[in-house]
C-alpha atoms as a PDB file:
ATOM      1  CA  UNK A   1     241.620 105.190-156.112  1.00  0.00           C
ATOM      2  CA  UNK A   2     239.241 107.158-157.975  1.00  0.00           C
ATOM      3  CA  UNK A   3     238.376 110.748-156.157  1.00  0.00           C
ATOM      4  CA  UNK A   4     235.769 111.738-158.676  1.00  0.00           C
ATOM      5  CA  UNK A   5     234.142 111.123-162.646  1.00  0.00           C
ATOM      6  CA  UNK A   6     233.423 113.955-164.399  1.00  0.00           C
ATOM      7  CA  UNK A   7     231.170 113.437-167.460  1.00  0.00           C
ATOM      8  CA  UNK A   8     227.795 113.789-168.994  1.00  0.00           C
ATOM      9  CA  UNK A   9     224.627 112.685-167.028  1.00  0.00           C
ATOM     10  CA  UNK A  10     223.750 110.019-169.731  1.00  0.00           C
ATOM     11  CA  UNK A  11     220.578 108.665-168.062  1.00  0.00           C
ATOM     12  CA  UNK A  12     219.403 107.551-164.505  1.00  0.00           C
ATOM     13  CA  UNK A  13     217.193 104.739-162.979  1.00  0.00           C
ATOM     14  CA  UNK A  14     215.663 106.086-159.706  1.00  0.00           C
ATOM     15  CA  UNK A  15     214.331 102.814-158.312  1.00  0.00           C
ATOM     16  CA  UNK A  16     218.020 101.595-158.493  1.00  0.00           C
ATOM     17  CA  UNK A  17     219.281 105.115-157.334  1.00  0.00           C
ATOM     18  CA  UNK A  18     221.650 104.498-160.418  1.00  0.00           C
ATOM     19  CA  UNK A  19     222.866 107.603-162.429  1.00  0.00           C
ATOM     20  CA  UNK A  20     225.335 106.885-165.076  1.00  0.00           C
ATOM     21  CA  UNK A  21     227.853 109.370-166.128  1.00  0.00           C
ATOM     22  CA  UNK A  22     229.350 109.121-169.609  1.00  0.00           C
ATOM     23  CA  UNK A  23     233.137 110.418-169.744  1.00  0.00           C
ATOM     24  CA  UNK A  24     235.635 109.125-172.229  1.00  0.00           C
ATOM     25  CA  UNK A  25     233.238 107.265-174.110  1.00  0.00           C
ATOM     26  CA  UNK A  26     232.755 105.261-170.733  1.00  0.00           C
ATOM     27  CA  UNK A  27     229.078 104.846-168.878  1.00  0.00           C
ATOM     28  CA  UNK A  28     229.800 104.234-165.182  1.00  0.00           C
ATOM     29  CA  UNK A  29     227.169 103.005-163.133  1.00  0.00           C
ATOM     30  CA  UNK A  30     227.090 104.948-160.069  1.00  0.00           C
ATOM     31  CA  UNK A  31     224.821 104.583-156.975  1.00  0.00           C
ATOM     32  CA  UNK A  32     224.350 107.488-154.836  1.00  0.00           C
ATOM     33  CA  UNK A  33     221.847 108.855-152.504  1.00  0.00           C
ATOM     34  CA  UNK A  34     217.738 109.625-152.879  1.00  0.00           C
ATOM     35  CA  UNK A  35     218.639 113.166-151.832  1.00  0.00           C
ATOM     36  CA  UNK A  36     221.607 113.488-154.943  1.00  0.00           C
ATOM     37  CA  UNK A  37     219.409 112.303-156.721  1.00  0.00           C
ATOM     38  CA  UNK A  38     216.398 114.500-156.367  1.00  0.00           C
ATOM     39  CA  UNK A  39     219.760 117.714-156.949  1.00  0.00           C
ATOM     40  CA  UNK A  40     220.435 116.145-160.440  1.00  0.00           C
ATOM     41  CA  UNK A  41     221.058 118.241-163.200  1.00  0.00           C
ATOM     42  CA  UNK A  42     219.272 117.163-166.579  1.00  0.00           C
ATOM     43  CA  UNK A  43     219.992 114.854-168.782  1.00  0.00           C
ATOM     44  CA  UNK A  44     222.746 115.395-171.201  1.00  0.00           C
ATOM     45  CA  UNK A  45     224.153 118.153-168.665  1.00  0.00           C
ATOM     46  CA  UNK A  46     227.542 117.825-167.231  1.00  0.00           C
ATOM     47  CA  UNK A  47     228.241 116.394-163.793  1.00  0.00           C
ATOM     48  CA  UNK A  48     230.906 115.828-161.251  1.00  0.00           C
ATOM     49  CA  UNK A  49     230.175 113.008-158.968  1.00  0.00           C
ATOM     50  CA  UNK A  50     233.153 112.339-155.867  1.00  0.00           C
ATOM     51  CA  UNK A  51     233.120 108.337-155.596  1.00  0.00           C
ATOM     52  CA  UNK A  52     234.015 105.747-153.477  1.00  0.00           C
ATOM     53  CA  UNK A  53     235.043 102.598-155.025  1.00  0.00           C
ATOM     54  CA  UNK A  54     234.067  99.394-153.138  1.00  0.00           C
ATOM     55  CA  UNK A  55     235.668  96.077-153.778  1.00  0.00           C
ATOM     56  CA  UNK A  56     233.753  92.920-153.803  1.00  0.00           C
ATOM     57  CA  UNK A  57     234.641  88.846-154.218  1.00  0.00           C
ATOM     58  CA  UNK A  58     231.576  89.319-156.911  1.00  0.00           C
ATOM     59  CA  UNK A  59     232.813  92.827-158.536  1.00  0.00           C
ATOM     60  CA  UNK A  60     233.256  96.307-158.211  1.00  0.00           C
ATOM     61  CA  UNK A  61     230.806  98.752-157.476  1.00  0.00           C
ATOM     62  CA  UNK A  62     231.449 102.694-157.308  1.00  0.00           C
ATOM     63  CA  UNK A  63     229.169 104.540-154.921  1.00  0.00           C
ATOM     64  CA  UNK A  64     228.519 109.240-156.043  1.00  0.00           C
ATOM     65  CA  UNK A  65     227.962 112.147-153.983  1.00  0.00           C
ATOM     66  CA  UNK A  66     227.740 115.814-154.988  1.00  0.00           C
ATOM     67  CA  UNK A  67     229.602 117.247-152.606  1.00  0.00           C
ATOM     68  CA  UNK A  68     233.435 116.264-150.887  1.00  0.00           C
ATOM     69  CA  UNK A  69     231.884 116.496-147.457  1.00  0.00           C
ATOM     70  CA  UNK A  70     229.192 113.670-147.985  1.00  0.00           C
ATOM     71  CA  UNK A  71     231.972 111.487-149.528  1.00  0.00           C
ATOM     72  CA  UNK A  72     234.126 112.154-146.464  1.00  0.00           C
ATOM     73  CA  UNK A  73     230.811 111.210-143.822  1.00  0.00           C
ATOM     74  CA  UNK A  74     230.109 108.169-145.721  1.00  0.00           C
ATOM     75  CA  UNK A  75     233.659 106.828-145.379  1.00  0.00           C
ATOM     76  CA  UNK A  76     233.091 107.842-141.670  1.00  0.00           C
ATOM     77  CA  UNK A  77     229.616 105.762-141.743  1.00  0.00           C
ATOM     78  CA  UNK A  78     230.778 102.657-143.192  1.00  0.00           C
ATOM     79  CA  UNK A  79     233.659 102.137-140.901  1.00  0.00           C
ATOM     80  CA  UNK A  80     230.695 102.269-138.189  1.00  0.00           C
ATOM     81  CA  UNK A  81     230.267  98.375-137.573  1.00  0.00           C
ATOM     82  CA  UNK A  82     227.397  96.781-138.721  1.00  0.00           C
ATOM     83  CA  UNK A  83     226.950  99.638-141.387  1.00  0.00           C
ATOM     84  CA  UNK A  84     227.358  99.111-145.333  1.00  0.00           C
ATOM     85  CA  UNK A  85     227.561 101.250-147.971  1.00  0.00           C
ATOM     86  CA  UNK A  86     223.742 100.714-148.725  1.00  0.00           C
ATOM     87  CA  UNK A  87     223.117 101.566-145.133  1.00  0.00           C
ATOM     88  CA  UNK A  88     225.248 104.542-145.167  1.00  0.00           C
ATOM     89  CA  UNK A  89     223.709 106.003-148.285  1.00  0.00           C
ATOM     90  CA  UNK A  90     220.090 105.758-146.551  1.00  0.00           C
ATOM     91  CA  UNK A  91     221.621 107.893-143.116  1.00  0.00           C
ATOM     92  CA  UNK A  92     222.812 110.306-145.933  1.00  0.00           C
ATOM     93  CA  UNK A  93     218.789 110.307-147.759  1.00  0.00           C
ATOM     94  CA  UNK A  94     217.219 110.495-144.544  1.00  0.00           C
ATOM     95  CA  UNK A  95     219.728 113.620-143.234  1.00  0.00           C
ATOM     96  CA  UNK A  96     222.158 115.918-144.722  1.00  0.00           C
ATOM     97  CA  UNK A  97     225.926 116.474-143.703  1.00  0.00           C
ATOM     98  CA  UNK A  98     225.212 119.123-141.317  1.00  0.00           C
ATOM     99  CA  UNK A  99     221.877 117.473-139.858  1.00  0.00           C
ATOM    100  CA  UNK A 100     223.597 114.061-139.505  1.00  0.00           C
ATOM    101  CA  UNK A 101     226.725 115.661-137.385  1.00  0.00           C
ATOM    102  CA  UNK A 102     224.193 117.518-135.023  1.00  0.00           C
ATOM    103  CA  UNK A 103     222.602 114.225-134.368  1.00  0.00           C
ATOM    104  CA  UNK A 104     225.517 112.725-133.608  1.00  0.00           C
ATOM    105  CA  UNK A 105     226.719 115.499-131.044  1.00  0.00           C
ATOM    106  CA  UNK A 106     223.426 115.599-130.172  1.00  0.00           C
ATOM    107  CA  UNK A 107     223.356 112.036-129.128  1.00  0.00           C
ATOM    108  CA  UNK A 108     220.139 112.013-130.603  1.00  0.00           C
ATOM    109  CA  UNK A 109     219.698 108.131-132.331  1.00  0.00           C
ATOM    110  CA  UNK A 110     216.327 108.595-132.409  1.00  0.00           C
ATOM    111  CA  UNK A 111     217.040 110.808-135.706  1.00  0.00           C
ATOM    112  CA  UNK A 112     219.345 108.562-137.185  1.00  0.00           C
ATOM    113  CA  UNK A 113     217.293 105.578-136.812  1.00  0.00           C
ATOM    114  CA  UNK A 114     214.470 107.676-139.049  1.00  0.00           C
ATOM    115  CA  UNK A 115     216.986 106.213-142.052  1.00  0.00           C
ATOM    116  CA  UNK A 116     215.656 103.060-143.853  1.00  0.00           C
ATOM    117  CA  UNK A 117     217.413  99.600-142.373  1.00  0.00           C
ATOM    118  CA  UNK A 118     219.235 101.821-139.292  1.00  0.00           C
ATOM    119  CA  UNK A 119     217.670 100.730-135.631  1.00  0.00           C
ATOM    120  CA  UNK A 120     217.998 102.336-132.314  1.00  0.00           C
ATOM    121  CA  UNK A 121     220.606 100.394-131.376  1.00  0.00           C
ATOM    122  CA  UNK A 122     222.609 100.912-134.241  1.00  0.00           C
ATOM    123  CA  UNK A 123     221.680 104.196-134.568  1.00  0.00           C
ATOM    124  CA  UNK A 124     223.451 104.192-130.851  1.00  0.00           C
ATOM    125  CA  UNK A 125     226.698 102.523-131.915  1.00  0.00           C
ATOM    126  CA  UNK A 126     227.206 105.032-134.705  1.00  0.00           C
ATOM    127  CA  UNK A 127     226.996 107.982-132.605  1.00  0.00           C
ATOM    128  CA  UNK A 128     229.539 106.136-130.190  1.00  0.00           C
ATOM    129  CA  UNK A 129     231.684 105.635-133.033  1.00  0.00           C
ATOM    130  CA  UNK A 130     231.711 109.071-134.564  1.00  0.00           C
ATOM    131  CA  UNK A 131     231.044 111.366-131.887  1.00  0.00           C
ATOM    132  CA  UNK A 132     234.860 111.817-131.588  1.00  0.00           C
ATOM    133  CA  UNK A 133     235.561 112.266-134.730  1.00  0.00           C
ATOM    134  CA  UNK A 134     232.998 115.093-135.442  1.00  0.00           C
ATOM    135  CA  UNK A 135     233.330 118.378-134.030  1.00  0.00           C
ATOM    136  CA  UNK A 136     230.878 121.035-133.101  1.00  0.00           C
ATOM    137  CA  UNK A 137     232.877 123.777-134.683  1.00  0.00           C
ATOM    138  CA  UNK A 138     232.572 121.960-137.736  1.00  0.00           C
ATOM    139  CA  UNK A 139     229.087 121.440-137.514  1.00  0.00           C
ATOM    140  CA  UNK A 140     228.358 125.070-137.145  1.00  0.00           C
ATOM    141  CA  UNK A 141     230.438 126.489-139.677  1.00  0.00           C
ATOM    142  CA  UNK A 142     228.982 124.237-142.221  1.00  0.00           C
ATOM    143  CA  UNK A 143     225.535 125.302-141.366  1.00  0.00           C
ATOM    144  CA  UNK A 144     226.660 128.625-141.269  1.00  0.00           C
ATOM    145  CA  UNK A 145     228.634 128.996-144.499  1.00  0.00           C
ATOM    146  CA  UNK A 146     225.145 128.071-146.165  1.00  0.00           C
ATOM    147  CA  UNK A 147     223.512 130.383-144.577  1.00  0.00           C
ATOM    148  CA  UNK A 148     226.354 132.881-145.471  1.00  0.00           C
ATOM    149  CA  UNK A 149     225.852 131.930-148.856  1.00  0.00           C
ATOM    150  CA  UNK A 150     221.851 132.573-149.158  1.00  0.00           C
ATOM    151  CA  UNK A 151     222.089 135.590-147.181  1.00  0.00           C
ATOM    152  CA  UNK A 152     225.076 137.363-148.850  1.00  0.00           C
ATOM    153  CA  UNK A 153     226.136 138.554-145.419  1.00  0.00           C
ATOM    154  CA  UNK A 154     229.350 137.532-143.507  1.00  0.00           C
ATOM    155  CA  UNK A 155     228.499 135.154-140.559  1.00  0.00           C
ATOM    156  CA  UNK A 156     231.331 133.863-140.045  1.00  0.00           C
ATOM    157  CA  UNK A 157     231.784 135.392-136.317  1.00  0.00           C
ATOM    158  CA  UNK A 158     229.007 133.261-135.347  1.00  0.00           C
ATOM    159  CA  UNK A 159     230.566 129.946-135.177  1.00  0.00           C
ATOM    160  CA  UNK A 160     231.881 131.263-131.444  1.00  0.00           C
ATOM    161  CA  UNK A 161     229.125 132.472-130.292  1.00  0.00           C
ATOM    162  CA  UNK A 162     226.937 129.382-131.099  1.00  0.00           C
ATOM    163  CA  UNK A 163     229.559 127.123-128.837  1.00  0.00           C
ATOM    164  CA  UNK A 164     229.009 129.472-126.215  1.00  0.00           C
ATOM    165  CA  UNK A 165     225.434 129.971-126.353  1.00  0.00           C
ATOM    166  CA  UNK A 166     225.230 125.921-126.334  1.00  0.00           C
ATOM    167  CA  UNK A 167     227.723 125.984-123.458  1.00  0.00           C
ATOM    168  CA  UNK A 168     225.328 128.800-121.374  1.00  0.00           C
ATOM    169  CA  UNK A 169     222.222 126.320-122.464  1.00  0.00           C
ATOM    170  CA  UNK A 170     223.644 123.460-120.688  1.00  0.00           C
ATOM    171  CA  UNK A 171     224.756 125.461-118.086  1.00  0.00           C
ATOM    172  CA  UNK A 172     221.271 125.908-117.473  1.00  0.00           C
ATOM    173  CA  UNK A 173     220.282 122.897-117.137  1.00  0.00           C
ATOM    174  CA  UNK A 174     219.148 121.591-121.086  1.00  0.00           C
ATOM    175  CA  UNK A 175     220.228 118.525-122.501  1.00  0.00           C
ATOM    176  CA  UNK A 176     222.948 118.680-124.810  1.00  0.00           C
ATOM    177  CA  UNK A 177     220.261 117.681-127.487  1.00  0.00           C
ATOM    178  CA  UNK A 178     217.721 120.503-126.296  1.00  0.00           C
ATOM    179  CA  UNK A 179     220.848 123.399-126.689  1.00  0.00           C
ATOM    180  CA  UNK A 180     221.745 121.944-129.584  1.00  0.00           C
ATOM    181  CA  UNK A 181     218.204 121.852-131.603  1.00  0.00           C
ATOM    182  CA  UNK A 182     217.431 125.309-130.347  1.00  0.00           C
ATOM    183  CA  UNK A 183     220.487 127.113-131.435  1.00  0.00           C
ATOM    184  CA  UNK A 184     220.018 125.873-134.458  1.00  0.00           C
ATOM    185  CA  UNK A 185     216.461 127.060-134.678  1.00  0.00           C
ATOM    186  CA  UNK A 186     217.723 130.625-133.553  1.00  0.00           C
ATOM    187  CA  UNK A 187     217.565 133.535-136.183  1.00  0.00           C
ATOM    188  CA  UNK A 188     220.946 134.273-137.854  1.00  0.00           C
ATOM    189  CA  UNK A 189     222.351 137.729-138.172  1.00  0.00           C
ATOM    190  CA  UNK A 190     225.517 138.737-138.294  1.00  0.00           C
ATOM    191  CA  UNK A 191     225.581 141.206-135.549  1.00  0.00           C
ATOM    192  CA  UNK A 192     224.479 138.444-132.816  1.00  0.00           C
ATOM    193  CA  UNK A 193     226.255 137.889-129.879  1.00  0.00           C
ATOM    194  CA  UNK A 194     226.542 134.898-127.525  1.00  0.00           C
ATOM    195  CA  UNK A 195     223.897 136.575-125.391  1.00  0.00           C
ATOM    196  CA  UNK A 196     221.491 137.417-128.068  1.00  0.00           C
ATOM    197  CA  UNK A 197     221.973 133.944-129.775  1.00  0.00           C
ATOM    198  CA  UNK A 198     221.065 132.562-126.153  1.00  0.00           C
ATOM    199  CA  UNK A 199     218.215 134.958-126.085  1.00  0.00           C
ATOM    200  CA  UNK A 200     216.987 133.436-129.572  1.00  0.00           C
ATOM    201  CA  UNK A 201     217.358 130.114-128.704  1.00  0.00           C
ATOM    202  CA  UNK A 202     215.126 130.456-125.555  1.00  0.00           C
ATOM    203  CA  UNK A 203     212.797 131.321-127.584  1.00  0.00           C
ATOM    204  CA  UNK A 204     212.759 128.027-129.572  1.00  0.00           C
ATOM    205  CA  UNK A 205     212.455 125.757-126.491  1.00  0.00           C
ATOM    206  CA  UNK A 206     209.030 124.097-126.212  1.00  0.00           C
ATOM    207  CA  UNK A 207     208.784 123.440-122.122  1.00  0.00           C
END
């Protein structure tokens, strides 16, 4: 199994969504995502793609990501039925990590179909598939250690106080979907509470 190629970015071709990375005096033809691609560094730079190596009757072809948590959702994604690798790379163009496991908790297919080649009712199936294996916790503090990151502030407490203020949402009567989107438009500060998070994301509702 091969984890990850580290190497220099020797060129790309976009329309293929090719990059190949030479390491060892090797160029391996990697395929990854529109939205990797667009993050590239330049060429001649060093780069560290995590792969996933698929096995064909007609070859082999290795598919890149930037970071450990897209390699670990696409792995999730093509064990989906009726999804390939090709397929999963366009969910992971048309959303990121964290966007992809809202809509999937969300139960919002309409947002997955949005991905080239994914319909409404496989769009459906996948979130059937996945929503089990995803959790909201997860969700949050991946959204939230980004934010962490940009602001230079610990967030950290807030992954609790999201569930709840999703939990109090609901409890009001919103759609899972509607709680969801709106916490996630909420402001984030580190002092927030579950109450003022709820406050927030009332707020962001559009009746």
């Amino acid at each position: 199994m091969i984890s990850y190629i580290k190497g220099i970015l020797a060129y790309t071709e976009p329309e293929e969504g090719l990059v190949v990375i030479e390491t060892g005096s090797v160029g391996y033809g990697i395929l990854i995502s529109g939205k990797d691609l667009d993050l590239l560094p330049s060429h001649g730079e060093e780069l560290r793609l995590y792969t996933y190596l698929q096995v064909k009757e007609d070859g082999l072809q290795l598919y890149g990501f930037l970071t450990r948590e897209d390699q670990k959702l696409f792995k999730m994604l093509i064990g989906v039925s009726g999804i390939g690798p090709k397929g999963a790379l366009g969910i992971l163009t048309a959303l990121s990590a964290d966007d992809l496991r809202f809509a999937v908790l969300a139960d919002d297919a309409k947002a997955i179909a949005k991905a080239p080649g994914i319909g409404h009712k496989t769009a459906q199936k996948l979130i059937l598939e996945l929503k089990d294996k995803l959790k909201l916790e997860d969700a949050f503090e991946a959204r939230l250690a980004k934010a962490e990151l940009k602001a230079g502030a610990d967030l950290s407490g807030l992954t609790e106080a999201k569930n709840e203020a999703v939990e109090a949402l609901t409890a009001l009567g919103y759609s899972g979907t509607e709680a969801l989107k709106a916490v996630r438009q909420a402001e984030l500060t580190g002092e927030m509470s579950a109450e003022d998070i709820l406050k927030a994301a009332l707020k962001c509702i559009t009746f």
